[in-house]
N, C-alpha and C. Protein backbone atom coordinates (compact mmCIF):
# COMPACT_ATOMS: atom_id res chain seq x y z
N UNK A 1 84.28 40.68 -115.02
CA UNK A 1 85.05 40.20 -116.15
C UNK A 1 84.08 39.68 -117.19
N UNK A 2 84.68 39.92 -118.13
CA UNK A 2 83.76 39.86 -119.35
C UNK A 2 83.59 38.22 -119.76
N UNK A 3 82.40 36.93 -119.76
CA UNK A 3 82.32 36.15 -119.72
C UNK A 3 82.94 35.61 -121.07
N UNK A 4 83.96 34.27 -120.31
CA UNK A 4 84.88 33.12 -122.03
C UNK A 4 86.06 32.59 -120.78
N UNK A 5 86.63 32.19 -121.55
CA UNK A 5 87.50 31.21 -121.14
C UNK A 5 88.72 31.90 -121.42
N UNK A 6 90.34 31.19 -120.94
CA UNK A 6 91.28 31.64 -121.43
C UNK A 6 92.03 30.54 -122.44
N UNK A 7 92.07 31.18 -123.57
CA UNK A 7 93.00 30.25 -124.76
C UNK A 7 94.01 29.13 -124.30
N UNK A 8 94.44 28.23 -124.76
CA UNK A 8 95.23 27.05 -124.71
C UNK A 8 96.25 26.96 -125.68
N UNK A 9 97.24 26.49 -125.82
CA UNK A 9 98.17 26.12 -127.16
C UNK A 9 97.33 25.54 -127.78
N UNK A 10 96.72 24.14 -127.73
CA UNK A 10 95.81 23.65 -128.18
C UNK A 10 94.49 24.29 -129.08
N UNK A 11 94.25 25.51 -128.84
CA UNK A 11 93.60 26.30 -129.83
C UNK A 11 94.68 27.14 -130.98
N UNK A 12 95.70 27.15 -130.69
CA UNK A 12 96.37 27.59 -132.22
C UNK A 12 96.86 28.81 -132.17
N UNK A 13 96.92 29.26 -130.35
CA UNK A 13 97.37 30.81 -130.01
C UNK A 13 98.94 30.66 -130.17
N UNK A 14 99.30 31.98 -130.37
CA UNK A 14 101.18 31.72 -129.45
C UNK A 14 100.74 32.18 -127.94
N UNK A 15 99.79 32.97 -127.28
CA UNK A 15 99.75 33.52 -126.48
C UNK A 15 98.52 33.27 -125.78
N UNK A 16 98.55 33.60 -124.16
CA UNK A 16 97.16 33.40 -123.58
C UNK A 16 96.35 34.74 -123.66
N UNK A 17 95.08 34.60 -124.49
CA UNK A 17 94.39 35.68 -124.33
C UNK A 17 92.72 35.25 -123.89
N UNK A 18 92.10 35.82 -123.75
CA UNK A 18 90.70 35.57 -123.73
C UNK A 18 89.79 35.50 -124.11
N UNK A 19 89.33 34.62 -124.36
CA UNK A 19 88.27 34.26 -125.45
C UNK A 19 86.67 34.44 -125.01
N UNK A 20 86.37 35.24 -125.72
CA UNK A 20 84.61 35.48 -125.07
C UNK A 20 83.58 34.85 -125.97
N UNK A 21 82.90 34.51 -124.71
CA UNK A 21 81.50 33.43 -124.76
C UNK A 21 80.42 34.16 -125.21
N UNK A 22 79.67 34.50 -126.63
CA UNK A 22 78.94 35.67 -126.88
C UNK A 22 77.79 34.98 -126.16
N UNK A 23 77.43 33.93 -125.86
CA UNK A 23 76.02 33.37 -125.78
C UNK A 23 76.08 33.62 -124.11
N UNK A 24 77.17 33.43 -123.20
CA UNK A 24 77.32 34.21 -122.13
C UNK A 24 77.12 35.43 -121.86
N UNK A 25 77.80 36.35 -122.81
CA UNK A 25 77.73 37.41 -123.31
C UNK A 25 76.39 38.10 -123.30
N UNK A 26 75.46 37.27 -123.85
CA UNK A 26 74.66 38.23 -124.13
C UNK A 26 73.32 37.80 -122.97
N UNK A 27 73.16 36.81 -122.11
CA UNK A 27 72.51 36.55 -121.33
C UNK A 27 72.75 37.35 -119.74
N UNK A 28 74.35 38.27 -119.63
CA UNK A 28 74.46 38.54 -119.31
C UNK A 28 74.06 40.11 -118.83
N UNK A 29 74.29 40.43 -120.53
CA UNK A 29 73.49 41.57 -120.75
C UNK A 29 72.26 42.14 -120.61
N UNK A 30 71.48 40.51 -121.23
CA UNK A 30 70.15 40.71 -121.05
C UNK A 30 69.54 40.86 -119.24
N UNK A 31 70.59 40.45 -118.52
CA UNK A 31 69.95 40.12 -116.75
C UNK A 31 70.26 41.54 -116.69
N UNK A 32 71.12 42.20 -116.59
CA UNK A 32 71.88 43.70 -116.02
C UNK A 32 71.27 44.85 -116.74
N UNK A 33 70.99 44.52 -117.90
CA UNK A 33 70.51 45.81 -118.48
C UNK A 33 69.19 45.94 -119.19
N UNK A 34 68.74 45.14 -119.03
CA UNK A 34 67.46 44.64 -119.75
C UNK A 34 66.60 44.80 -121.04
N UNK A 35 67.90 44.16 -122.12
CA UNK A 35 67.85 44.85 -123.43
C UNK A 35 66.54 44.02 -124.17
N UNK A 36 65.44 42.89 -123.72
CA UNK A 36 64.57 43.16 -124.04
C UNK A 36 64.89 42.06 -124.60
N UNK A 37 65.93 41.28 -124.71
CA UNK A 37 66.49 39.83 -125.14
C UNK A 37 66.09 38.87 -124.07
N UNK A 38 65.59 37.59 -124.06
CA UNK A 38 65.30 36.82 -123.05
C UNK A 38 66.41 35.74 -123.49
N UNK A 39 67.55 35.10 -122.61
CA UNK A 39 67.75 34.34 -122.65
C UNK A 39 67.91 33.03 -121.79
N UNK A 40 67.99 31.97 -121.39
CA UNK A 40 68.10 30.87 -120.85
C UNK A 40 68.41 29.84 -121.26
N UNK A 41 68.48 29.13 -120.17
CA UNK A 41 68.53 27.86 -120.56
C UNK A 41 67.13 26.92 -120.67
N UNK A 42 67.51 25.87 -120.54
CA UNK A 42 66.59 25.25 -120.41
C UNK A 42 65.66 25.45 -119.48
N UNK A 43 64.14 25.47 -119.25
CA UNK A 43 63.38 25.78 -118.30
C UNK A 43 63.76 25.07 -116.65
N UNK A 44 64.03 24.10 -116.88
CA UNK A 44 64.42 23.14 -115.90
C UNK A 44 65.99 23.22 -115.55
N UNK A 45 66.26 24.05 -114.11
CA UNK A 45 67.83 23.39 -113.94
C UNK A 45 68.61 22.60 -113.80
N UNK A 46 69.65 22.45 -114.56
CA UNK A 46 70.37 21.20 -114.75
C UNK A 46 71.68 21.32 -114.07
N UNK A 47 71.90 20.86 -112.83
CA UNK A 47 73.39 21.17 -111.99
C UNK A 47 74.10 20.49 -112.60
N UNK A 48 73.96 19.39 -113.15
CA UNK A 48 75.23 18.61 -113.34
C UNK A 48 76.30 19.57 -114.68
N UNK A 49 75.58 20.54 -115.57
CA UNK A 49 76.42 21.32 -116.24
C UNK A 49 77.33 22.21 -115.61
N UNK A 50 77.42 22.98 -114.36
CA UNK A 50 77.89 23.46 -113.80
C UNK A 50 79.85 23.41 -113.45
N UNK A 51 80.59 23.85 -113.78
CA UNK A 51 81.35 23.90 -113.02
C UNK A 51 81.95 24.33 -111.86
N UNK A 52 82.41 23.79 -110.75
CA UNK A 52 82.45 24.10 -109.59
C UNK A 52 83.59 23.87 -109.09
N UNK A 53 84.19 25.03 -108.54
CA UNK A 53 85.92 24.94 -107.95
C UNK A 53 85.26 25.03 -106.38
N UNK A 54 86.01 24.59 -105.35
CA UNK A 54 85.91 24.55 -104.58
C UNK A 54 87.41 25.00 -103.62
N UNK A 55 87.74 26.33 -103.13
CA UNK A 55 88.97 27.14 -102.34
C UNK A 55 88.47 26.95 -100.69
N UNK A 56 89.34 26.10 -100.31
CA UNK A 56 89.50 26.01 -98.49
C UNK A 56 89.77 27.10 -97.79
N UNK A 57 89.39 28.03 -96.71
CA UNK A 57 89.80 28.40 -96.38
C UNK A 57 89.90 28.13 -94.61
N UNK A 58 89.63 26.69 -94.58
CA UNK A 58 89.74 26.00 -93.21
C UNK A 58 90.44 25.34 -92.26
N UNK A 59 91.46 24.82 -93.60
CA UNK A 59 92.10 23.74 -93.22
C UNK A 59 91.30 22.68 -92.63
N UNK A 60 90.51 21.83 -93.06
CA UNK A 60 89.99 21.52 -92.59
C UNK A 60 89.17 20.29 -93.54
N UNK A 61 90.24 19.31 -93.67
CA UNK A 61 89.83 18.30 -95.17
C UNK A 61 88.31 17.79 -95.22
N UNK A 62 88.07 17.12 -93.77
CA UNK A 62 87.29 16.39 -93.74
C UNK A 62 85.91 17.28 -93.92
N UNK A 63 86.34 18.99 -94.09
CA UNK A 63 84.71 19.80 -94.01
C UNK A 63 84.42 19.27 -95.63
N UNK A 64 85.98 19.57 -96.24
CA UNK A 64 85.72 19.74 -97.79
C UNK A 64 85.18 18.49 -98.17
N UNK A 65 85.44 17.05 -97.90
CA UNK A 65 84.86 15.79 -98.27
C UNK A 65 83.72 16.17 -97.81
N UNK A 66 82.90 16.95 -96.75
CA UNK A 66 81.57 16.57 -96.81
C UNK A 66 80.85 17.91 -97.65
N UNK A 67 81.92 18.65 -97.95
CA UNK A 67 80.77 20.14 -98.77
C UNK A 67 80.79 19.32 -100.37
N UNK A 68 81.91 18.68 -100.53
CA UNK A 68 82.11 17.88 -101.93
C UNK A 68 80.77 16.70 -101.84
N UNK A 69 80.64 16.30 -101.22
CA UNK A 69 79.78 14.90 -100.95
C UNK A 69 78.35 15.43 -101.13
N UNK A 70 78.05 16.80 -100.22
CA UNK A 70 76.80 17.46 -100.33
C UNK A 70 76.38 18.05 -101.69
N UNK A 71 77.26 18.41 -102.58
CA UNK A 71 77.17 18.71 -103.90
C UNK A 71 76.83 17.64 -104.87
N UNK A 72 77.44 16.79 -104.43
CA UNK A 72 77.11 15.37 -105.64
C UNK A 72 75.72 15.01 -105.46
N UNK A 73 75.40 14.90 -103.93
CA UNK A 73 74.20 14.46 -103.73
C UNK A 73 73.08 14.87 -104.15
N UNK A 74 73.63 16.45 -104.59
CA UNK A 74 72.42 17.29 -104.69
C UNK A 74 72.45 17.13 -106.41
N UNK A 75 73.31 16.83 -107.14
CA UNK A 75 73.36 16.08 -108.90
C UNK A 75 74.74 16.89 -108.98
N UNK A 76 75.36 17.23 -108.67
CA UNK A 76 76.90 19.11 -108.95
C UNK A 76 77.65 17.48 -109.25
N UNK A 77 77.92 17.58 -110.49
CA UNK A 77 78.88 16.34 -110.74
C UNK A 77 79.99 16.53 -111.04
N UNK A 78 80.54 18.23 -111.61
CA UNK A 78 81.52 18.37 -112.35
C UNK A 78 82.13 19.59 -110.78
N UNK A 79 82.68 18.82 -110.19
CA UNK A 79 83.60 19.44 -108.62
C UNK A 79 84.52 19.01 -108.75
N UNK A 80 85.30 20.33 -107.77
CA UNK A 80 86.59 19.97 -108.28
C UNK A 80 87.28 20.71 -106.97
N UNK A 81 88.70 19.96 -106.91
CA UNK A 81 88.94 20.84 -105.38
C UNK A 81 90.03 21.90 -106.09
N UNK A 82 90.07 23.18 -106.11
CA UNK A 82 91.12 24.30 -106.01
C UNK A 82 92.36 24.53 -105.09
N UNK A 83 92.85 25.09 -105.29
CA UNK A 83 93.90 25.48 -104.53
C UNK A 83 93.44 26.02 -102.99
N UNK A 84 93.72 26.35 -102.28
CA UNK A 84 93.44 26.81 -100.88
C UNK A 84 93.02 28.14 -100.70
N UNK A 85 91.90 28.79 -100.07
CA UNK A 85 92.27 30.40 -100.47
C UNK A 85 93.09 30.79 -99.10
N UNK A 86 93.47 32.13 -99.44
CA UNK A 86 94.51 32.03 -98.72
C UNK A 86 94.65 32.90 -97.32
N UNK A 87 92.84 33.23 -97.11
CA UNK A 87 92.94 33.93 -95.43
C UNK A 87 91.67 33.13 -94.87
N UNK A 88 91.58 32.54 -93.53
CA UNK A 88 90.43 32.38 -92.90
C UNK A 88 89.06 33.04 -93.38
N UNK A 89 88.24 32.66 -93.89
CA UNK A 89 86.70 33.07 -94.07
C UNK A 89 85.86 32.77 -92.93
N UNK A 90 85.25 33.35 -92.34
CA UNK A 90 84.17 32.91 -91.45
C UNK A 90 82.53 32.80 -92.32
N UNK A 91 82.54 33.36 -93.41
CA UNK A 91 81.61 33.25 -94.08
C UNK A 91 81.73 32.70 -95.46
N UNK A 92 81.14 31.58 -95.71
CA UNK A 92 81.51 30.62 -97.06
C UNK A 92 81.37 31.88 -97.80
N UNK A 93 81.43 32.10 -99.34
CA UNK A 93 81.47 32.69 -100.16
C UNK A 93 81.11 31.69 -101.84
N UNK A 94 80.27 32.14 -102.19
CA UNK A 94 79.69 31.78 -103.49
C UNK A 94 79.63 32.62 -104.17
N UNK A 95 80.72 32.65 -105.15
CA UNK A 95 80.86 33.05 -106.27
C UNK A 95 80.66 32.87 -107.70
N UNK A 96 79.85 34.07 -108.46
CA UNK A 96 79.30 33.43 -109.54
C UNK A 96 80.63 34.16 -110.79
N UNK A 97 80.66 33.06 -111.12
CA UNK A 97 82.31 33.43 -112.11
C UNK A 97 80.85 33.57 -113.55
N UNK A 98 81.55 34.42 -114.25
CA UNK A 98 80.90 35.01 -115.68
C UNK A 98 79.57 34.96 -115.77
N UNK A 99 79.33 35.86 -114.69
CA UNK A 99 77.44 35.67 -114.59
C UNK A 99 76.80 34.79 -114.35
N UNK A 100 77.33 33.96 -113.63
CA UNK A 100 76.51 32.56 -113.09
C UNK A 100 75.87 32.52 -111.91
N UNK A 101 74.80 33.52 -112.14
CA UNK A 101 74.16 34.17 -110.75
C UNK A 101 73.40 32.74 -110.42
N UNK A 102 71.96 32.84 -111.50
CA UNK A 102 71.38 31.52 -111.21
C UNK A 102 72.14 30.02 -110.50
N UNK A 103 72.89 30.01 -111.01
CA UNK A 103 73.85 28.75 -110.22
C UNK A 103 74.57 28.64 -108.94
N UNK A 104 74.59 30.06 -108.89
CA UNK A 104 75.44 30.05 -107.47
C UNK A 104 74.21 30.48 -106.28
N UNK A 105 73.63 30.98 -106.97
CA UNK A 105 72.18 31.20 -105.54
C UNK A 105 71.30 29.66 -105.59
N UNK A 106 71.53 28.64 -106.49
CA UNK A 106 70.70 27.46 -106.91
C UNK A 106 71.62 26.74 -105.56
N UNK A 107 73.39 26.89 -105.76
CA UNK A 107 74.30 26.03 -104.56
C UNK A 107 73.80 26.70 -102.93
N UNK A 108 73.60 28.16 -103.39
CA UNK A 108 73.25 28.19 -101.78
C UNK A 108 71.89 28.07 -100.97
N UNK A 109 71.07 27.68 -101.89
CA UNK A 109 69.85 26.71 -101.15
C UNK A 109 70.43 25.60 -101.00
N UNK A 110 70.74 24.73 -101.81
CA UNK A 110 71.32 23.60 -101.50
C UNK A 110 71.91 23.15 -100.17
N UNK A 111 73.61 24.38 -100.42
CA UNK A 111 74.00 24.40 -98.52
C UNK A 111 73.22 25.13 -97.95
N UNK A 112 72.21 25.84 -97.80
CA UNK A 112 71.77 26.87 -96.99
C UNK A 112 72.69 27.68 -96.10
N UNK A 113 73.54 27.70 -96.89
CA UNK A 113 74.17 29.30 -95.69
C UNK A 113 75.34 29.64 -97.37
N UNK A 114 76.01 30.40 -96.90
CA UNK A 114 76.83 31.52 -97.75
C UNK A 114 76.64 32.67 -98.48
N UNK A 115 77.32 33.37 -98.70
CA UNK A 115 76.85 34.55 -99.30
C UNK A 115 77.03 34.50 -100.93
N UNK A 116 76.28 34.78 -101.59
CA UNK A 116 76.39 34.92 -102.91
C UNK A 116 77.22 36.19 -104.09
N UNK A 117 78.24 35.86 -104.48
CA UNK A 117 78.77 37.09 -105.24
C UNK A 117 79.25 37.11 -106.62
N UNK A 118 79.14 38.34 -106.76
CA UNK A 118 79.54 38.17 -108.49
C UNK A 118 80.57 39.27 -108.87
N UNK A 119 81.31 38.24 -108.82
CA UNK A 119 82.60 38.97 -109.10
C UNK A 119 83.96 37.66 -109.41
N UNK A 120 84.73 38.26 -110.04
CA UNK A 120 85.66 37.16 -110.95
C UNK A 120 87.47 37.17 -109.72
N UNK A 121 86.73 36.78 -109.23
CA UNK A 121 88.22 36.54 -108.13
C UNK A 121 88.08 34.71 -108.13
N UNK A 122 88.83 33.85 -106.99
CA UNK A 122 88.56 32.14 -107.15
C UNK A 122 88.64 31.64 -108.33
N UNK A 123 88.62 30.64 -108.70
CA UNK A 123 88.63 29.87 -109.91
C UNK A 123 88.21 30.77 -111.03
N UNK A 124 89.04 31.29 -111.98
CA UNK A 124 88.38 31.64 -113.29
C UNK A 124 87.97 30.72 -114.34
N UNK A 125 88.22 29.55 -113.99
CA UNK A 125 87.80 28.56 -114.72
C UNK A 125 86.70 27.67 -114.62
N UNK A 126 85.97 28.17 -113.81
CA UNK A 126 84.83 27.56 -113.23
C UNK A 126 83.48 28.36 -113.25
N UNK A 127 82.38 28.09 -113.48
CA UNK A 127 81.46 28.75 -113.42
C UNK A 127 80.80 29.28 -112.16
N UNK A 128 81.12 28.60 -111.20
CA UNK A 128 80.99 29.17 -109.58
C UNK A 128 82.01 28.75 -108.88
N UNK A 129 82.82 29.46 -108.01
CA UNK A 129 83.88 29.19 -107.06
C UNK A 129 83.11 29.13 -105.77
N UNK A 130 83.83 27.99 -105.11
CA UNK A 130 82.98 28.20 -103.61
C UNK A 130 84.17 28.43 -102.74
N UNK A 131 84.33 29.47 -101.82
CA UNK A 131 85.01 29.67 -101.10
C UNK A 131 84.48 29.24 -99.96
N UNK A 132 85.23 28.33 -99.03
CA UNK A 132 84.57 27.52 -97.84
C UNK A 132 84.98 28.15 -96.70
N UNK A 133 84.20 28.50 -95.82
CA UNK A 133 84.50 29.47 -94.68
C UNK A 133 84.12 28.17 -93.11
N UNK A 134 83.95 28.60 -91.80
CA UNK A 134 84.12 28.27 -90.99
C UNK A 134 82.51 28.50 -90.53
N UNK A 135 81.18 28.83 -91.10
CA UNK A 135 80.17 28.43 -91.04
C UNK A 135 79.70 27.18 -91.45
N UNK A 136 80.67 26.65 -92.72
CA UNK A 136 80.33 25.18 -92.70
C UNK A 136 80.48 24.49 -91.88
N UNK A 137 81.73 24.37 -91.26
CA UNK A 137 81.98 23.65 -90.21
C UNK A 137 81.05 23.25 -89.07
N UNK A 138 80.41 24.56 -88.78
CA UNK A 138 79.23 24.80 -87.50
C UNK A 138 78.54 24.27 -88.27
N UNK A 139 77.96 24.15 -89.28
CA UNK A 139 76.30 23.92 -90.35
C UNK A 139 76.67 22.51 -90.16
N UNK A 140 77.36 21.63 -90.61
CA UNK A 140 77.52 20.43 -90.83
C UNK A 140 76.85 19.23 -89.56
């Protein structure tokens, strides 16, 4: 999915459409196709910009207070808990929502285990979705 957000009443739409992030946009471009554009951020990573949804698929509250707890610790300030996903995972899942590769392979050193993906399923509103599987549980 093409990196932006989705519109609000509050921006002046009648309707929800999607609004694209060119500066996303084009950093995106530059990783995949290598148009010879360098972009970044700052040299130094900064987690606390990050947004982070966090989808259960454990049942299992007390894993999520400590995968939430392990994030703060590590600076991830802007967490947030999601809705539940909705089949057993045995393998966490890190997802990088609108090209947020760097960030989501940055969370899985952090936890050391999950798989990293890029693809726009979990939170679209978030810059990485973490789908929590039943390796945390064992890791913890």
């Amino acid at each position: 999915m093409l990196p932006g957000d989705f519109s609000n009443f509050e921006d002046y739409y009648d309707a929800s459409y999607w609004l694209p992030n060119f500066d996303q946009i084009d950093e995106v471009v530059s990783q995949y196709f290598g148009n010879g554009t360098t972009y970044s951020r700052d040299d130094e990573f900064d987690p606390g910009y990050l947004r982070i949804a966090i989808q259960d698929s454990t049942e299992d509250s007390e894993a999520v207070d400590n995968l939430v707890n392990a994030l703060y610790d590590a600076g991830y300030s802007n967490v947030y808990i999601d809705t539940d996903w909705s089949e057993p995972l045995s393998e966490t899942r890190i997802i990088a929502q609108q090209g947020e590769v760097e960030g989501a392979e940055a969370i899985q050193q952090v936890l050391g285990l999950g798989e990293v993906r890029i693809e726009s399923t979990g939170s679209l509103q978030s810059d990485v979705t973490i789908q929590l599987g039943s390796d945390w549980q064992q890791w913890q």
